[in-house]
N, C-alpha and C. Protein backbone atom coordinates (compact mmCIF):
# COMPACT_ATOMS: atom_id res chain seq x y z
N UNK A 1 5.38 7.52 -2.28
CA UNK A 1 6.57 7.10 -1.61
C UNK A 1 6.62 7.69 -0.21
N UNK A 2 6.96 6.80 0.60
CA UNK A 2 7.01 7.48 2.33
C UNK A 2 8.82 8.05 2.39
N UNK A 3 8.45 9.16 3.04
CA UNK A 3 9.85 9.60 2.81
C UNK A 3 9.67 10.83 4.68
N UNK A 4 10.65 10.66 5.48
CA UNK A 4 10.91 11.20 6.67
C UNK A 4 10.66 12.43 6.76
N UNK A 5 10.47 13.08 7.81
CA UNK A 5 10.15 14.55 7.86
C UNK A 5 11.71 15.00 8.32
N UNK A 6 11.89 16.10 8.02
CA UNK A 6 13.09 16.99 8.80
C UNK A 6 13.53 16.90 9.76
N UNK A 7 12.78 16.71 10.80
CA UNK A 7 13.08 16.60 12.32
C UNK A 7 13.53 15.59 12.85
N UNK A 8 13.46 14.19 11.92
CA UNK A 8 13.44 13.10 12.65
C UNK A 8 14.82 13.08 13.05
N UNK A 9 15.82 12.41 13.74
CA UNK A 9 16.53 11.67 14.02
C UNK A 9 17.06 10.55 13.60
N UNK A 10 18.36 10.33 12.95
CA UNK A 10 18.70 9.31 11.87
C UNK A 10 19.58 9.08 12.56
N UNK A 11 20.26 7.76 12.41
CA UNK A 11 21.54 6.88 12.80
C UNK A 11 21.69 5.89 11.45
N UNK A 12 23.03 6.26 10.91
CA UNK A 12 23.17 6.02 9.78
C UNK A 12 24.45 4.81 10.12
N UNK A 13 24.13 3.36 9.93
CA UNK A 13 25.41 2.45 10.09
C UNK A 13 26.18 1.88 9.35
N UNK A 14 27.62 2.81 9.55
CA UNK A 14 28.50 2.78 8.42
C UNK A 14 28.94 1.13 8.32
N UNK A 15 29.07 0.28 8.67
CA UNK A 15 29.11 -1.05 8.43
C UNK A 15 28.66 -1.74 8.16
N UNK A 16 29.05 -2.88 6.68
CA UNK A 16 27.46 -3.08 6.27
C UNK A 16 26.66 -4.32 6.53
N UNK A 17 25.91 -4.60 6.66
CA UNK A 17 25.24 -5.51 6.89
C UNK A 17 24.49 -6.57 6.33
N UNK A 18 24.46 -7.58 6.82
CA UNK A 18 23.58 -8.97 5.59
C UNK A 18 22.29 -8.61 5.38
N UNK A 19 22.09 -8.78 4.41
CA UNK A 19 20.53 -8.15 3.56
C UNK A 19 19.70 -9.14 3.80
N UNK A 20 19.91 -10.19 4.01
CA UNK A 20 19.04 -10.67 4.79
C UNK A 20 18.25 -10.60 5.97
N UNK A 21 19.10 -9.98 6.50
CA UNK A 21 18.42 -9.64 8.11
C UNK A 21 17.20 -8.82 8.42
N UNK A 22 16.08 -9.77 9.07
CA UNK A 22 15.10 -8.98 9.15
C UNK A 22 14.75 -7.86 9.99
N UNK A 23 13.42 -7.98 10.67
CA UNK A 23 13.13 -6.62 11.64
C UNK A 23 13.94 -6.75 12.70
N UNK A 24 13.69 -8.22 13.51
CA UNK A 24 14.31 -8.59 14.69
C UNK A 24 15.75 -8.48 14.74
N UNK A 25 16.18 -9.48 13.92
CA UNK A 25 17.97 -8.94 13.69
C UNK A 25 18.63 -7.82 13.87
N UNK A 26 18.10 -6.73 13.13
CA UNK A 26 18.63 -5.89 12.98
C UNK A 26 18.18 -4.80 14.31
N UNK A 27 16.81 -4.95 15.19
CA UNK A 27 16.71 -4.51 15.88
C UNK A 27 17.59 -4.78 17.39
N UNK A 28 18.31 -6.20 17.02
CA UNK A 28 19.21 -6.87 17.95
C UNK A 28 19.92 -6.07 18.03
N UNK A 29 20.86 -5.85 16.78
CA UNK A 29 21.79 -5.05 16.35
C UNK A 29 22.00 -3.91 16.88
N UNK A 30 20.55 -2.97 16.40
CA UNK A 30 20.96 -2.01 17.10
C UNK A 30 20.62 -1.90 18.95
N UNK A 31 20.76 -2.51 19.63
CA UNK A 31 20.64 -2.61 20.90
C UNK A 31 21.80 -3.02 21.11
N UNK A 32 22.88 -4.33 20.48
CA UNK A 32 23.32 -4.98 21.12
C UNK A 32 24.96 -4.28 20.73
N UNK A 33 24.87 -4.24 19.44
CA UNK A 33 26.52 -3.29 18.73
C UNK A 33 26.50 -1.91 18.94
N UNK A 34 25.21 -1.29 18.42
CA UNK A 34 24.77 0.00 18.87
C UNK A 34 24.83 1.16 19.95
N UNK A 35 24.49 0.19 21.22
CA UNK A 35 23.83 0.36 22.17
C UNK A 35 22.70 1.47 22.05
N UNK A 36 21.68 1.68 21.56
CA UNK A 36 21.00 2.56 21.07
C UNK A 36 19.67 1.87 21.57
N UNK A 37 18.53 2.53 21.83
CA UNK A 37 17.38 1.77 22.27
C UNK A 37 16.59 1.80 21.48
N UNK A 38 15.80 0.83 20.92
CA UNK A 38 15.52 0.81 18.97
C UNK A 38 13.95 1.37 19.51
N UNK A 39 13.70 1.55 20.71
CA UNK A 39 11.99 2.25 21.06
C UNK A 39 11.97 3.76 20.82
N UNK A 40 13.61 4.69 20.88
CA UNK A 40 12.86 5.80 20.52
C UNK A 40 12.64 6.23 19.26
N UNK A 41 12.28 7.53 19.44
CA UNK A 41 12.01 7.95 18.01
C UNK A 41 13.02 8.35 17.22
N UNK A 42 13.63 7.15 16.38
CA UNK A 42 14.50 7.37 15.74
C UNK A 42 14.78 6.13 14.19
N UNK A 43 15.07 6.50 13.64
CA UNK A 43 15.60 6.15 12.24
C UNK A 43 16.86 5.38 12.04
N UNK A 44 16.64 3.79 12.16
CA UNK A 44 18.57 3.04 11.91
C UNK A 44 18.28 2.71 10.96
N UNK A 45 19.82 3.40 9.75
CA UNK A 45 19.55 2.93 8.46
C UNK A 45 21.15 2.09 8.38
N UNK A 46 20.39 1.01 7.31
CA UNK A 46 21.88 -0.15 7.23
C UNK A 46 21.67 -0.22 5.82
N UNK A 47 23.28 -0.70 5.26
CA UNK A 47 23.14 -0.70 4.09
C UNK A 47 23.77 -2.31 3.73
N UNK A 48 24.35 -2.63 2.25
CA UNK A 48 24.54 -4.34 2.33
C UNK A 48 25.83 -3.56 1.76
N UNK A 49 27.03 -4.85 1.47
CA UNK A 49 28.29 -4.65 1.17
C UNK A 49 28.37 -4.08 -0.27
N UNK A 50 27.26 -4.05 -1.06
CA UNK A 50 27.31 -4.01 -2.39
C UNK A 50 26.80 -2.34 -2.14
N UNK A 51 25.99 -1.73 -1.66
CA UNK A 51 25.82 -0.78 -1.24
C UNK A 51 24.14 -0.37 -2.21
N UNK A 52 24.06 -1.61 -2.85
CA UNK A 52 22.91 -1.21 -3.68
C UNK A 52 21.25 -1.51 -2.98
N UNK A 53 21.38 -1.59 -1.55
CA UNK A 53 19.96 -2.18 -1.04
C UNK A 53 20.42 -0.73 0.47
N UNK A 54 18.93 -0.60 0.83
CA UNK A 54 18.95 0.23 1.99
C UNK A 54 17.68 -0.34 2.87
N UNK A 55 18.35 -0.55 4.08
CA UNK A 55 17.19 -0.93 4.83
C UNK A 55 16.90 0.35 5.88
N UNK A 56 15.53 0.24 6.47
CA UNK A 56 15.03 1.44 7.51
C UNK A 56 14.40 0.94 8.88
N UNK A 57 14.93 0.87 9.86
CA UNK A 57 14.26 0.11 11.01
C UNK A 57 13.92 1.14 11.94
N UNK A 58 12.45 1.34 12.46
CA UNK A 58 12.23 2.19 12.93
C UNK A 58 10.64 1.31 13.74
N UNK A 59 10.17 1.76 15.23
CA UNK A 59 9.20 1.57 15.84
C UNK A 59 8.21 2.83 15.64
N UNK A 60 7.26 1.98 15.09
CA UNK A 60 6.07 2.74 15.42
C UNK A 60 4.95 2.47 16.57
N UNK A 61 4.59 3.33 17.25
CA UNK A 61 3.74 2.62 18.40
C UNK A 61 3.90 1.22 18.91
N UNK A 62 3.32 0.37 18.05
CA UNK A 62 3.04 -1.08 18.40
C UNK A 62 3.92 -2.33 17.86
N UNK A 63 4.95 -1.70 17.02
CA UNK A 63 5.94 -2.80 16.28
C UNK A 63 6.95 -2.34 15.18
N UNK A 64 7.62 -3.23 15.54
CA UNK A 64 8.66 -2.62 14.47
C UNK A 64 8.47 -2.70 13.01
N UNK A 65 9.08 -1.60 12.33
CA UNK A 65 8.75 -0.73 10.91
C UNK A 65 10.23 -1.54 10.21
N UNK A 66 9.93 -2.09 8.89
CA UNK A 66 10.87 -2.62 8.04
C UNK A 66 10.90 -1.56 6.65
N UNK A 67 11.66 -0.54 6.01
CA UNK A 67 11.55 -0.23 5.17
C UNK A 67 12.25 -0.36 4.19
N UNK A 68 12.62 -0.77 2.75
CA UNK A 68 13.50 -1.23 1.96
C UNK A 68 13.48 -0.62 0.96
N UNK A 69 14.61 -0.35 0.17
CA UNK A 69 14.82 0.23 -1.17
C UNK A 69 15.99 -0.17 -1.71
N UNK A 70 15.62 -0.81 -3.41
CA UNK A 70 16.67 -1.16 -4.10
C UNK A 70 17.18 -0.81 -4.60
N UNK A 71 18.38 -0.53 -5.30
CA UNK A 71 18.66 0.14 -6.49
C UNK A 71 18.94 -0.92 -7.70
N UNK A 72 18.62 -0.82 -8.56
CA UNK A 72 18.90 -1.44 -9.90
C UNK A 72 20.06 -1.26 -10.65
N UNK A 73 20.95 -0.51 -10.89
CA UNK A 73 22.39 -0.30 -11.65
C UNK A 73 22.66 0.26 -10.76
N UNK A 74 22.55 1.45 -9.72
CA UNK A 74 23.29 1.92 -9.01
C UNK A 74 23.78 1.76 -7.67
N UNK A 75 24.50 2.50 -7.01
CA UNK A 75 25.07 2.02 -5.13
C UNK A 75 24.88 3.48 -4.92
N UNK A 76 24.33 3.40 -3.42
CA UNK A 76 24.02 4.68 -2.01
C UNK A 76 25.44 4.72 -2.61
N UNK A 77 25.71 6.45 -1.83
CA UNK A 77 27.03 6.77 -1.58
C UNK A 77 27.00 6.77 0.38
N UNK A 78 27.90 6.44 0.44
CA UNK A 78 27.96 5.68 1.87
C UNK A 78 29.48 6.08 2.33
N UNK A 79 29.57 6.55 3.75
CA UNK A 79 30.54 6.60 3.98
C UNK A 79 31.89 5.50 4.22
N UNK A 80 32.69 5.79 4.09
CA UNK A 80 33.77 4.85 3.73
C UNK A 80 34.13 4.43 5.59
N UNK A 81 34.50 5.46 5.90
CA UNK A 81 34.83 5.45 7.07
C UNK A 81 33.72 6.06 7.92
N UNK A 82 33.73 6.58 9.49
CA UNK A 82 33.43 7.37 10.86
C UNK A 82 33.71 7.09 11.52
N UNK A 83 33.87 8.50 12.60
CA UNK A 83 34.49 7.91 14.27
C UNK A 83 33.96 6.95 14.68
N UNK A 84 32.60 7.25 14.79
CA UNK A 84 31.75 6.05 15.40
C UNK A 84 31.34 5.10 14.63
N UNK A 85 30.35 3.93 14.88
CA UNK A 85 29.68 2.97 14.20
C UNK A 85 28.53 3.48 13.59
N UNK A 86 27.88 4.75 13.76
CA UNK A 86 26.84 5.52 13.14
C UNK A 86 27.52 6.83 12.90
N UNK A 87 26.87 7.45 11.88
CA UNK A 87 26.94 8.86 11.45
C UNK A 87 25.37 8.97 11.66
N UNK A 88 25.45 10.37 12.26
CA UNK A 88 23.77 11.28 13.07
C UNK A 88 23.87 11.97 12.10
N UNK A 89 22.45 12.01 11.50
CA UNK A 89 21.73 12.66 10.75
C UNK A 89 20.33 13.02 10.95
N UNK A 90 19.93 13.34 10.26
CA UNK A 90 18.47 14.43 10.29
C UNK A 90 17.68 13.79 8.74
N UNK A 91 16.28 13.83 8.75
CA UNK A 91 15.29 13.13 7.50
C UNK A 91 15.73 14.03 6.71
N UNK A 92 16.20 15.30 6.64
CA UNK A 92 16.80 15.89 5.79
C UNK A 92 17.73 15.22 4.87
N UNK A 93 18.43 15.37 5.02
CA UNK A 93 19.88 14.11 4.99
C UNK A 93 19.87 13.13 4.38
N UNK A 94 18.72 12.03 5.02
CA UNK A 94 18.69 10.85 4.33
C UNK A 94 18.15 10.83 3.36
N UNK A 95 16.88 11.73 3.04
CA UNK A 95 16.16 12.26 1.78
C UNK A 95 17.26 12.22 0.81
N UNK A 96 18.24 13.11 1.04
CA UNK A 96 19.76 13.17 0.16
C UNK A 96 20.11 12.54 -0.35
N UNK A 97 20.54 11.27 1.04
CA UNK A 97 21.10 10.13 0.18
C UNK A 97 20.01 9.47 -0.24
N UNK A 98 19.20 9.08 -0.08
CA UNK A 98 18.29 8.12 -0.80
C UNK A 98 18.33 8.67 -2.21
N UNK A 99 18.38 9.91 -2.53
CA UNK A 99 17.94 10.05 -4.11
C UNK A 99 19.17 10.30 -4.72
N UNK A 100 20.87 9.99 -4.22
CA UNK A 100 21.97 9.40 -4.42
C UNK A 100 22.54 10.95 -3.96
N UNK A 101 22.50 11.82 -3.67
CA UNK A 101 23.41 12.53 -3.34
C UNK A 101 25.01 12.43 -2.56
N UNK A 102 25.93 12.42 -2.77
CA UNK A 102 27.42 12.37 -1.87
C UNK A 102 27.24 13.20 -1.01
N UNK A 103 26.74 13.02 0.41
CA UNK A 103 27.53 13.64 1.58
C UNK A 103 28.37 13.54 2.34
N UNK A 104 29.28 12.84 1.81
CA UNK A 104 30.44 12.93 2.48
C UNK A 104 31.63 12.66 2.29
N UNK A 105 31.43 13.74 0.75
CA UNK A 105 33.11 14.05 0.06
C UNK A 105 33.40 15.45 0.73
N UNK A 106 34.25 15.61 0.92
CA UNK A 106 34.86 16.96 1.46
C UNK A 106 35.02 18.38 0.24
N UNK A 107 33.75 18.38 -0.79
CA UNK A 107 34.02 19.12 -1.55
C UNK A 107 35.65 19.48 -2.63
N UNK A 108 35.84 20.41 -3.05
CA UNK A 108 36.74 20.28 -4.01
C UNK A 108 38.27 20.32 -3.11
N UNK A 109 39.05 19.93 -3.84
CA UNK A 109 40.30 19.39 -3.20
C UNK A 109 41.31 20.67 -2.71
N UNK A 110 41.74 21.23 -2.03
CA UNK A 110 42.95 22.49 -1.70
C UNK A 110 44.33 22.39 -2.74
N UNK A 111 44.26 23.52 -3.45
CA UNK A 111 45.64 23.32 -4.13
C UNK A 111 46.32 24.26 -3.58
N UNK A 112 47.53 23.95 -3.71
CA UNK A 112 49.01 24.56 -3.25
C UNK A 112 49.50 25.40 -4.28
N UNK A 113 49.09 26.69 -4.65
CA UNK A 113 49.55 27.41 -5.99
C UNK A 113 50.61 28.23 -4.96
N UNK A 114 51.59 27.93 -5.70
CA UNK A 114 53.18 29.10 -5.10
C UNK A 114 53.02 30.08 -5.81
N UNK A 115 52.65 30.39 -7.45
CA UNK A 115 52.78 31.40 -8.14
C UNK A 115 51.84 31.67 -9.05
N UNK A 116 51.46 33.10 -9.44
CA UNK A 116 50.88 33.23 -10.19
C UNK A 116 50.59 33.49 -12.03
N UNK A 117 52.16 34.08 -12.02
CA UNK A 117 52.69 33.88 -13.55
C UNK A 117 53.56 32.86 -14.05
């Protein structure tokens, strides 16, 4: 399985996108909604409304890189919301989510205890 190194540079797009769309499309995309320049070295990951497909668009030297992964019963955990149209991440990260990890619940909830007995 090809899986990112640490260092890379990820742009993660919280909006989701038609699973159909191929290299070109989506390289539109990210130039044209983005504004992002799909030549550097970097990682745009899109997901579909169902949340169960992940696509990876990335240039290597001479052409653009299509990478895909399905899930079978399950959905990415994906952010609901972000400020922006991407959440920045690191191959760290996406490693995460790819093998379903939640990053981006805010851990356990704050309770309001007034008393102790």
């Amino acid at each position: 399985m090809m899986r990112p190194g640490s260092e890379i540079t990820v742009y993660l797009c919280v909006a989701p996108v038609d699973g159909r769309k191929q290299a070109a499309s989506l390289a539109l995309l990210v130039e044209q909604s983005l504004g992002h320049n799909v030549f550097e070295p970097a990682l745009y990951v899109f997901t579909t409304r169902r949340r169960d497909r992940v696509r990876i668009l990335y240039w290597e030297r001479n052409g653009l890189c299509l990478w895909s992964k399905r899930l079978e019963q399950q959905q990415f955990v994906w952010p609901r919301s972000a400020p922006g149209e991407t959440v920045l991440m690191n191959g760290r990260t996406l490693n995460a989510l790819l093998d379903g990890f939640d990053l981006f619940s805010h851990g356990h909830r704050e309770l309001e205890i007034r008393r102790v007995g």
